[in-house]
N, C-alpha and C. Protein backbone atom coordinates (compact mmCIF):
# COMPACT_ATOMS: atom_id res chain seq x y z
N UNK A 1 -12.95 119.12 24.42
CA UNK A 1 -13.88 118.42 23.55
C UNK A 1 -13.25 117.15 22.97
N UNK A 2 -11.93 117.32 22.00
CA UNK A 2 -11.67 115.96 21.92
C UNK A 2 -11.51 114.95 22.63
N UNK A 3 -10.99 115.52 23.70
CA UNK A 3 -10.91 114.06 24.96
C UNK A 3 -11.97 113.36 25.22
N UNK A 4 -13.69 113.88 25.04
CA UNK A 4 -15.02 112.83 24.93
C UNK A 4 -14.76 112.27 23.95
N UNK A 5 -14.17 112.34 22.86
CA UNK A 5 -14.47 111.16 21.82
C UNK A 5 -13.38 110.13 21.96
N UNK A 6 -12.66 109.92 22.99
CA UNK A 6 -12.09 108.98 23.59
C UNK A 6 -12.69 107.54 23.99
N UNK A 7 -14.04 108.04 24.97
CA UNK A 7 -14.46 106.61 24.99
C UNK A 7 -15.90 106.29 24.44
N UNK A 8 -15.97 107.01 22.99
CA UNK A 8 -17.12 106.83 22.01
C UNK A 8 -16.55 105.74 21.39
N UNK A 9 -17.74 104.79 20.94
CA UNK A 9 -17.13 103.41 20.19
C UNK A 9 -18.68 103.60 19.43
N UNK A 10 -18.79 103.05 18.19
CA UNK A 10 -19.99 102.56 17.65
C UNK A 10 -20.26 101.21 17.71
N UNK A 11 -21.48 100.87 17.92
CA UNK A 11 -21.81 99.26 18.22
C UNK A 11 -22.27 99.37 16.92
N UNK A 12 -21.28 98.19 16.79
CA UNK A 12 -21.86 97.07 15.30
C UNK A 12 -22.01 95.79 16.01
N UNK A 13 -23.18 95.72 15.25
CA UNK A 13 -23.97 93.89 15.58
C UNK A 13 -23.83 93.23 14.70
N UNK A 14 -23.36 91.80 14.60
CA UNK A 14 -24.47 90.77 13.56
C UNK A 14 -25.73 91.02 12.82
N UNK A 15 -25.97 90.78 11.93
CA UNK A 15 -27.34 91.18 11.03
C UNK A 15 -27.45 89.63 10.14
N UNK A 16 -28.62 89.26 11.50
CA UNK A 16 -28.92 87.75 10.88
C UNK A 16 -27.94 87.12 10.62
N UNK A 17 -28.27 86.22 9.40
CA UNK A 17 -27.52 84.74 9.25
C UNK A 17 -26.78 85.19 7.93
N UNK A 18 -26.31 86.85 7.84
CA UNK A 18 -25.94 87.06 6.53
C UNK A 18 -24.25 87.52 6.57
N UNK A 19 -23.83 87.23 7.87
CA UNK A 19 -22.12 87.23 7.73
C UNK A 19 -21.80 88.89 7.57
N UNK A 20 -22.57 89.24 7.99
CA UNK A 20 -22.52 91.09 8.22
C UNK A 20 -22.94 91.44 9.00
N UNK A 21 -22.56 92.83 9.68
CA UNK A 21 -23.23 93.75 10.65
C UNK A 21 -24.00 94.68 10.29
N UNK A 22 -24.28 95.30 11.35
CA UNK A 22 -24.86 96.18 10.94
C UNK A 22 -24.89 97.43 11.95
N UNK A 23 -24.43 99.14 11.86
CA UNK A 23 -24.49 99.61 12.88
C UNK A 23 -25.94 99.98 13.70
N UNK A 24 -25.34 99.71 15.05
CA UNK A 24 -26.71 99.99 15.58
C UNK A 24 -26.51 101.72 16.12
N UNK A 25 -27.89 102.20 16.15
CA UNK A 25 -28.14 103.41 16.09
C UNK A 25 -27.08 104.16 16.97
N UNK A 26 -26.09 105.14 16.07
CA UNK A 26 -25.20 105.67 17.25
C UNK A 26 -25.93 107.14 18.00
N UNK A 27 -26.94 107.49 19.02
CA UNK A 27 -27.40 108.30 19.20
C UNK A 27 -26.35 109.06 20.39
N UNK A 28 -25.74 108.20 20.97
CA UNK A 28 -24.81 108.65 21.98
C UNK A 28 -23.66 109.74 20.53
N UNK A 29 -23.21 109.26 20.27
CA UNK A 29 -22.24 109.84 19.21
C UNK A 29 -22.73 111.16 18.24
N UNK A 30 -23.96 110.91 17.66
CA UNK A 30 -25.56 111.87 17.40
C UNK A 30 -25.12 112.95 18.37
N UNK A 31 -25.73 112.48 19.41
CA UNK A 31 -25.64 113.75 20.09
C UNK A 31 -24.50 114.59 20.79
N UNK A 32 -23.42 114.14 20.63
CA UNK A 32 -22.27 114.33 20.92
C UNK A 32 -21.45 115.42 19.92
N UNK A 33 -21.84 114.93 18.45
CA UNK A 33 -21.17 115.20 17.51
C UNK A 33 -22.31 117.13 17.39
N UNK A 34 -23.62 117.11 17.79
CA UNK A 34 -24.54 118.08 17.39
C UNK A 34 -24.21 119.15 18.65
N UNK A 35 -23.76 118.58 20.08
CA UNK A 35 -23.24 119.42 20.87
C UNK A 35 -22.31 119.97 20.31
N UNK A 36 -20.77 119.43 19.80
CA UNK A 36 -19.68 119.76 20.04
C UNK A 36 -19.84 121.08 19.03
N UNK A 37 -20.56 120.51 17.89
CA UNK A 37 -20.83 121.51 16.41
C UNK A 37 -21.21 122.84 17.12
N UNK A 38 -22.00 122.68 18.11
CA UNK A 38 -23.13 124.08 18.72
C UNK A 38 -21.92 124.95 19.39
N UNK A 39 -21.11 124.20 20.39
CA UNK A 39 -20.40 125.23 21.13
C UNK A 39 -18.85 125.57 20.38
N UNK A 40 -18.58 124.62 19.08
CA UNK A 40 -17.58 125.61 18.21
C UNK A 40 -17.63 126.12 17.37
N UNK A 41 -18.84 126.27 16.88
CA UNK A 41 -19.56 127.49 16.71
C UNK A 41 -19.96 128.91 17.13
N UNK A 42 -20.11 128.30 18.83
CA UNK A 42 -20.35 129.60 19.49
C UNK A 42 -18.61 129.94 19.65
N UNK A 43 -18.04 129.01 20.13
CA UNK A 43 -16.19 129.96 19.87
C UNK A 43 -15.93 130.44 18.73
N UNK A 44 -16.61 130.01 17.96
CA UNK A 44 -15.94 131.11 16.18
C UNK A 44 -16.49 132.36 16.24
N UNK A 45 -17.98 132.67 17.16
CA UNK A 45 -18.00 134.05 17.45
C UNK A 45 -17.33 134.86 18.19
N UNK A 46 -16.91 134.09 18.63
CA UNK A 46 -15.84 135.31 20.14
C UNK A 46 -15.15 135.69 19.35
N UNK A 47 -14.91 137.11 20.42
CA UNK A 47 -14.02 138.23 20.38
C UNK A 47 -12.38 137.92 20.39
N UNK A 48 -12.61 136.71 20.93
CA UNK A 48 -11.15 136.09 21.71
C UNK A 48 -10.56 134.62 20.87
N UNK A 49 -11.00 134.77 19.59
CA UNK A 49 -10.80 133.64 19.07
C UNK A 49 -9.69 133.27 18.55
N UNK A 50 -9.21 134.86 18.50
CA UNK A 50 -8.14 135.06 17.57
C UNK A 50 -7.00 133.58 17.28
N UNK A 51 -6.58 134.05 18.64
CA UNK A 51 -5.47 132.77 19.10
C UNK A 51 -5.67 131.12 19.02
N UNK A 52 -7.05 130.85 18.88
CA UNK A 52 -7.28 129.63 18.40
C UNK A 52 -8.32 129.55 17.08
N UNK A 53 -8.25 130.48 16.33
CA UNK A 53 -9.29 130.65 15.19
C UNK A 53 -9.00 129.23 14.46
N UNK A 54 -7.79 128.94 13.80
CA UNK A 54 -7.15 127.76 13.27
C UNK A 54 -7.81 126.37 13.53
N UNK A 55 -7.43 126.21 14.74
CA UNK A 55 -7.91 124.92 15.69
C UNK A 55 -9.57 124.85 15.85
N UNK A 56 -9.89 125.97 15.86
CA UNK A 56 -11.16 126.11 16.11
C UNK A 56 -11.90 125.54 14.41
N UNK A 57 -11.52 126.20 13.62
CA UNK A 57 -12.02 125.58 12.24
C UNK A 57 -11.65 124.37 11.79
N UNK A 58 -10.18 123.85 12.35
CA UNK A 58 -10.12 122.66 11.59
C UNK A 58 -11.23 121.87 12.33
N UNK A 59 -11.35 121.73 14.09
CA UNK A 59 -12.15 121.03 15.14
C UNK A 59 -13.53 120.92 14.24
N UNK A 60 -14.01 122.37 13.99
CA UNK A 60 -15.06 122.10 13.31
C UNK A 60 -15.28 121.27 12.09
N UNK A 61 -14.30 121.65 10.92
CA UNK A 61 -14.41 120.79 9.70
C UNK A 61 -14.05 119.24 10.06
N UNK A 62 -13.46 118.86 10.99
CA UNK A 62 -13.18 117.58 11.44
C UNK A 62 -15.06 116.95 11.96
N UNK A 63 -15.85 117.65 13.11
CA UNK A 63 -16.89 117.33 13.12
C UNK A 63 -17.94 117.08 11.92
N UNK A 64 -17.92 118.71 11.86
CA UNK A 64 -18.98 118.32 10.57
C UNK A 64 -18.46 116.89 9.01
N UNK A 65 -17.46 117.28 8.89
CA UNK A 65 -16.81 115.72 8.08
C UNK A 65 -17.64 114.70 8.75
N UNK A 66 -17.19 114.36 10.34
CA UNK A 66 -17.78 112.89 10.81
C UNK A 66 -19.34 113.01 10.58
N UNK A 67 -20.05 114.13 10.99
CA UNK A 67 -21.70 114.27 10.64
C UNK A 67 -22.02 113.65 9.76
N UNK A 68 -21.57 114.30 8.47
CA UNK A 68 -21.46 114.08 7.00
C UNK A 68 -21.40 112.61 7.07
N UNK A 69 -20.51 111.80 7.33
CA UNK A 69 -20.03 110.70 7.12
C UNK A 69 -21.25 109.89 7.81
N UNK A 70 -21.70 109.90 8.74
CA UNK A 70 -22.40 108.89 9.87
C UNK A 70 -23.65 108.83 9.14
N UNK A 71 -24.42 110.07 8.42
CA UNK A 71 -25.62 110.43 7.84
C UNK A 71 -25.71 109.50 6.81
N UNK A 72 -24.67 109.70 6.18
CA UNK A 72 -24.13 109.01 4.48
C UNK A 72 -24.27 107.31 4.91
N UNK A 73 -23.40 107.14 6.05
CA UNK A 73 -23.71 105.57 6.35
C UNK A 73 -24.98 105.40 6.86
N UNK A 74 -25.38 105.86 7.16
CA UNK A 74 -26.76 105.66 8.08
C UNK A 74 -27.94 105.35 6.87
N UNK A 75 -27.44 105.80 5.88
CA UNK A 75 -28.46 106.40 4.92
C UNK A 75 -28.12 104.78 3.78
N UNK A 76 -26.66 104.58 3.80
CA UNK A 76 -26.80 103.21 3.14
C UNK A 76 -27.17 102.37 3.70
N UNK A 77 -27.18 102.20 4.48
CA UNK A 77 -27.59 101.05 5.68
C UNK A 77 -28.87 100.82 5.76
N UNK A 78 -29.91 101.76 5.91
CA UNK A 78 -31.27 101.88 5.59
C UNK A 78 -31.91 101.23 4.12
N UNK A 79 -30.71 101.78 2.58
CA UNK A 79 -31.03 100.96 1.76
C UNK A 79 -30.68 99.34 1.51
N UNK A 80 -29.66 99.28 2.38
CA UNK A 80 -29.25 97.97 2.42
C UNK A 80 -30.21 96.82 3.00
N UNK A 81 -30.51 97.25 3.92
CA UNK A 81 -31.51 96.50 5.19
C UNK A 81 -32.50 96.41 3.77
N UNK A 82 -33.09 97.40 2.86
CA UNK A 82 -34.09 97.41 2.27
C UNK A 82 -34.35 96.35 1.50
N UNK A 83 -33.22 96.41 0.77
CA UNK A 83 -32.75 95.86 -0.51
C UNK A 83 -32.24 94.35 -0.09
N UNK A 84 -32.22 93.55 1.06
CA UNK A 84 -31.25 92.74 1.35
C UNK A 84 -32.36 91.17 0.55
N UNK A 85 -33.56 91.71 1.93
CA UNK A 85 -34.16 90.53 1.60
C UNK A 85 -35.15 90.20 0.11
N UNK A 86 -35.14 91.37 -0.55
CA UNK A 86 -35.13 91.29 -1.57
C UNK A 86 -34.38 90.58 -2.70
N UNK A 87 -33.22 90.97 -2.51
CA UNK A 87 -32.44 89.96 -3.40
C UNK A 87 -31.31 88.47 -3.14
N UNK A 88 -32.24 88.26 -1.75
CA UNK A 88 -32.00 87.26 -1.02
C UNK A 88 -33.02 85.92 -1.84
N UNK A 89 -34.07 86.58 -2.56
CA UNK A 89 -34.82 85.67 -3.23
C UNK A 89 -33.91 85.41 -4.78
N UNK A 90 -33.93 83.62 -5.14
CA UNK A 90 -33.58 83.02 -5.93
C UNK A 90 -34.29 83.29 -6.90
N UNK A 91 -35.49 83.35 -6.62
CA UNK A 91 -36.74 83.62 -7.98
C UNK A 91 -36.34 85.58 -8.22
N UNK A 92 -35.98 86.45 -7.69
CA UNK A 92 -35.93 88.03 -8.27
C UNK A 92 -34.79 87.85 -8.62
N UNK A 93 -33.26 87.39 -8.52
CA UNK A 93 -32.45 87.26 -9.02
C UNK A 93 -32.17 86.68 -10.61
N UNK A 94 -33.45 85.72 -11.07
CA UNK A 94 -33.14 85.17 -12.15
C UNK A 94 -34.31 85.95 -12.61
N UNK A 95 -35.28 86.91 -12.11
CA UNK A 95 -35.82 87.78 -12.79
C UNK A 95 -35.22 88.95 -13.40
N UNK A 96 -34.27 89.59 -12.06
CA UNK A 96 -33.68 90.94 -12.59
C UNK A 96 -32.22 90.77 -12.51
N UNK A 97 -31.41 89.94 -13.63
CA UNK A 97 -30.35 89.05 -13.82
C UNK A 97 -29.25 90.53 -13.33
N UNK A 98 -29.79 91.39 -14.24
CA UNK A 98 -28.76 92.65 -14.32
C UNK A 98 -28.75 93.87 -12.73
N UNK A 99 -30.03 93.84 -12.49
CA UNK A 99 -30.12 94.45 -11.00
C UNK A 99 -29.40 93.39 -10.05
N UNK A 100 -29.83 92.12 -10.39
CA UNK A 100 -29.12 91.62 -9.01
C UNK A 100 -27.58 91.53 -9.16
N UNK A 101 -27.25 91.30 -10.30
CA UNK A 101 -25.50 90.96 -10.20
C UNK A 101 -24.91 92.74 -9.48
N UNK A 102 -25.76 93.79 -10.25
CA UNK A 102 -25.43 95.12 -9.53
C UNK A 102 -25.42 95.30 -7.62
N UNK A 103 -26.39 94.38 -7.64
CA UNK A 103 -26.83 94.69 -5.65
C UNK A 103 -25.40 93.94 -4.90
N UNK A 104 -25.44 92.63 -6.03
CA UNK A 104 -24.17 91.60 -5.18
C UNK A 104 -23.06 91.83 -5.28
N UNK A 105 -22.58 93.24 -6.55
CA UNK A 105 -21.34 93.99 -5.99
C UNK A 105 -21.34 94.60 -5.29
N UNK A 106 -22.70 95.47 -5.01
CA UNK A 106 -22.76 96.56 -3.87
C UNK A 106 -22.38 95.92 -2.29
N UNK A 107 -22.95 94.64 -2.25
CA UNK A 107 -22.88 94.06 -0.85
C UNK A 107 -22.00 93.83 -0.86
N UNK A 108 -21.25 93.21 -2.14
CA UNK A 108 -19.59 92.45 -1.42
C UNK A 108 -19.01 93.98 -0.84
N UNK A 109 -19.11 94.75 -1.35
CA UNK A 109 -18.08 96.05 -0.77
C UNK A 109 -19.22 96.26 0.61
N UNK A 110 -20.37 96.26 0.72
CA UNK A 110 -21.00 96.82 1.70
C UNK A 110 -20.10 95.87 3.28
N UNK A 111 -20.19 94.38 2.71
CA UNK A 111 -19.78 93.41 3.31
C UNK A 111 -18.11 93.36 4.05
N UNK A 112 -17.46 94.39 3.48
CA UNK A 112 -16.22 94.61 3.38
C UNK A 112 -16.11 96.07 4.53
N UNK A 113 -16.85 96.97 4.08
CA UNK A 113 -17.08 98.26 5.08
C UNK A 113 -16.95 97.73 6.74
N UNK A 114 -18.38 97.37 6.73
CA UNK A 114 -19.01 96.92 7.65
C UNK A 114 -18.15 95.86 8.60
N UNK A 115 -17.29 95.06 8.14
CA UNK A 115 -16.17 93.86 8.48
C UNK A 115 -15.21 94.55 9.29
N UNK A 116 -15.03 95.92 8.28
CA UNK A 116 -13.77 96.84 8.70
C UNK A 116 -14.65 97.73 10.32
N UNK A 117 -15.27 98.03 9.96
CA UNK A 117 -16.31 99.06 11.16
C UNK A 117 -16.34 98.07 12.38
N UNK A 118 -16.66 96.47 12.51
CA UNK A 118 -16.48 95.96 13.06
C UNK A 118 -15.40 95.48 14.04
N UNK A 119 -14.08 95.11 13.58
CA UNK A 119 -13.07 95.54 14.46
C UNK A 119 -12.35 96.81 14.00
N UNK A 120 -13.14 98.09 13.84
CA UNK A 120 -12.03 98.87 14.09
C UNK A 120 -13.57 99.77 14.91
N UNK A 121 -13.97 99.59 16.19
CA UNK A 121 -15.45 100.18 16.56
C UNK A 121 -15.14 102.16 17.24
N UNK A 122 -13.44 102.68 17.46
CA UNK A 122 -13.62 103.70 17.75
C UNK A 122 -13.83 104.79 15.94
């Protein structure tokens, strides 16, 4: 199993004219990550696990971690996209002085993630 996540990479794109990416849908990785979960799972039932019970749980807590993780990004990313062109306007910024200075720390770090995800794509 670990040897497939060898030549898994996530594609990050450009996102517009805003000096960020953005990941594009990892469904290859999705489904990769929901296989691997299913069949070390089915090894934590065997009879015969004994000898790799260890490996077998960390493998798992290592997957489910990345699940966890991809969902969590997936899930900011969705508010980001939301929120972008929203406070891309000059006129809501000098409306919601205190929301927007909040969004434009969120992005500088979002801006920073995303930079990093970019060259580092395994």
């Amino acid at each position: 199993m670990e040897g497939e996540w060898e030549d898994i990479n996530f594609d990050v794109m450009p996102y517009k004219e805003t000096g960020t990416f953005i990941l594009k849908s990892p469904d290859e990785a999705s489904q990769l990550l929901d296989d691997h979960i299913v069949m070390t799972q089915s090894m934590s039932f065997s009879p015969f696990k004994k000898a790799y019970e260890a490996r077998i749980s960390s493998w798992e807590n290592k997957l489910r971690m990345t699940q966890d993780v991809l969902d969590e990004w997936l899930l900011c990313q969705r508010s980001w996209l939301y929120l972008e062109p929203i406070f891309s306007s000059e006129d809501i910024n000098r409306q919601l002085p205190v929301e927007s200075k909040r969004y434009h720390t969120m992005e500088r770090l979002w801006i920073t993630i995303m930079k990093n995800a970019n060259e580092n794509r395994k």
